[in-house]
Protein backbone atom coordinates (compact mmCIF):
# COMPACT_ATOMS: atom_id res chain seq x y z
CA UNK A 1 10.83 -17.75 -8.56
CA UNK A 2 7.02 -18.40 -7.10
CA UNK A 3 5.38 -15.33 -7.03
CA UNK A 4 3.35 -14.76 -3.97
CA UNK A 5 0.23 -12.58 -3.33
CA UNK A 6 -0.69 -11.66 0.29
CA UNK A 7 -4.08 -11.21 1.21
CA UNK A 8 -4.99 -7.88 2.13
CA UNK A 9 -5.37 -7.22 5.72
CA UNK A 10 -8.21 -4.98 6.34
CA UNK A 11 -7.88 -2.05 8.72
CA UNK A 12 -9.55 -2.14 12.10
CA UNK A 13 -12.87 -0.29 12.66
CA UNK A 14 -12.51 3.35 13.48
CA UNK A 15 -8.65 3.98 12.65
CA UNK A 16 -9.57 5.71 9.21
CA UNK A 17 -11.91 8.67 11.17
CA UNK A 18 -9.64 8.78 13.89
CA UNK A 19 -6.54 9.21 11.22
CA UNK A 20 -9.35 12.25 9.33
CA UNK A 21 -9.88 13.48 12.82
CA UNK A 22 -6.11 13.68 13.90
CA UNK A 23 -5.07 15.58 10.71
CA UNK A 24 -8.08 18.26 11.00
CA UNK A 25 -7.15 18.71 14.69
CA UNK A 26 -3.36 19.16 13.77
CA UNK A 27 -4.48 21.72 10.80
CA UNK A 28 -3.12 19.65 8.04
CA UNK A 29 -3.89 18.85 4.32
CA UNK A 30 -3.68 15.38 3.25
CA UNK A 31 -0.75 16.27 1.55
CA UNK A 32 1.10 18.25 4.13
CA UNK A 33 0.79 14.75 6.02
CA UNK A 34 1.83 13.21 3.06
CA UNK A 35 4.70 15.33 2.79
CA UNK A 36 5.80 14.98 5.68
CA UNK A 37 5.42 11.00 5.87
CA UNK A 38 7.41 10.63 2.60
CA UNK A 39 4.10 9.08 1.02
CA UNK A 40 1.78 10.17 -1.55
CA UNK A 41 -1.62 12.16 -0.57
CA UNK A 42 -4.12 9.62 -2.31
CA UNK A 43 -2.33 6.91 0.09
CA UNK A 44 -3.01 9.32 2.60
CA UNK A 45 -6.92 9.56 1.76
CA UNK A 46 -7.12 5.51 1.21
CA UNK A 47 -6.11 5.05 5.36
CA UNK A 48 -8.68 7.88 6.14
CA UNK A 49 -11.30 6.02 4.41
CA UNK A 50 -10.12 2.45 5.67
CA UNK A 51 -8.85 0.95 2.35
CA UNK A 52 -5.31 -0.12 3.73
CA UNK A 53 -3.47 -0.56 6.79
CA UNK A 54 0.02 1.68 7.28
CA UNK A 55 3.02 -0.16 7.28
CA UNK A 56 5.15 -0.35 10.47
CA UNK A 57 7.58 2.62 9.72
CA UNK A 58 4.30 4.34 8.07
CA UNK A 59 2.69 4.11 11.42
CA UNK A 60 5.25 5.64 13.02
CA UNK A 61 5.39 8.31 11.03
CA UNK A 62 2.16 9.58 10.90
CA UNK A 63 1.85 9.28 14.73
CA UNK A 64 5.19 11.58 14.50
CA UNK A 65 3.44 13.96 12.54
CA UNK A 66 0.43 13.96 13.91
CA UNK A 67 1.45 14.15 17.15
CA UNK A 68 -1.09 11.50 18.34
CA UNK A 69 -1.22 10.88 22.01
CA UNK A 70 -1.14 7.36 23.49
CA UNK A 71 -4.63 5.69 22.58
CA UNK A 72 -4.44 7.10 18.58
CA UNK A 73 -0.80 5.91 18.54
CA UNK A 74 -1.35 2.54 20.33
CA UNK A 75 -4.86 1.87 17.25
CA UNK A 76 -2.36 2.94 14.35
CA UNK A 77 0.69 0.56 15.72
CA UNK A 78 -2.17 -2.01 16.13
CA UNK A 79 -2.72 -1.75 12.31
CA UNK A 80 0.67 -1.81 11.11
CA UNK A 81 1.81 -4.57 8.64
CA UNK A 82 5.27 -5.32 8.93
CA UNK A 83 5.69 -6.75 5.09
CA UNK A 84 3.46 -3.79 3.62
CA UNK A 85 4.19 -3.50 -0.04
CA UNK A 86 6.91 -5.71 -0.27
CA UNK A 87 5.29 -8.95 -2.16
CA UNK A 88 3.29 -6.85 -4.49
CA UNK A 89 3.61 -8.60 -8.12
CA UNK A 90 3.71 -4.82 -9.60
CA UNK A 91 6.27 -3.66 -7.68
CA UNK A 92 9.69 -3.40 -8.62
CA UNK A 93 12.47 -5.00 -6.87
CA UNK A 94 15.44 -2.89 -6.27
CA UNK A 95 18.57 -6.02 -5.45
């Protein structure tokens, strides 16, 4: 079996500070949100700062918990990868 290595896909401009501003505004930690995502808090702090883009069911949750209204949901869904984490060399596959 080949293994493959997507290419990163780098998060659109502005999601990370609107992600930062979302969870102040809602009163949360990072790891409350994390908690509550099912995800870990330094994940958490690497889409505030713009490092990674949320998967689809990610996305979804965080609006959830965030309680984002329209335009914050609609930049997050924008983001989403579909695949996120799946073809990662260093991560174990569960068949």
């Amino acid at each position: 079996m080949q293994m493959v290595i997507r290419e990163r896909r780098t998060p659109p401009a502005g999601l990370g500070s609107a992600l930062r501003q979302a969870r102040v505004e809602a009163g949360l930690s990072q790891g409350a949100v994390a908690a509550a995502v099912g995800v870990r808090p330094d994940y958490v702090s690497k889409l505030e700062r713009g490092e990674r883009c949320p998967s689809v069911r990610v996305a979804e949750l965080l609006a959830s918990a965030l309680k984002l209204e329209a335009p914050g949901a609609a930049l997050l869904s924008a983001a989403a990868v579909d695949d996120a984490g799946r073809s990662h060399p260093w991560r174990s596959r569960r068949d």
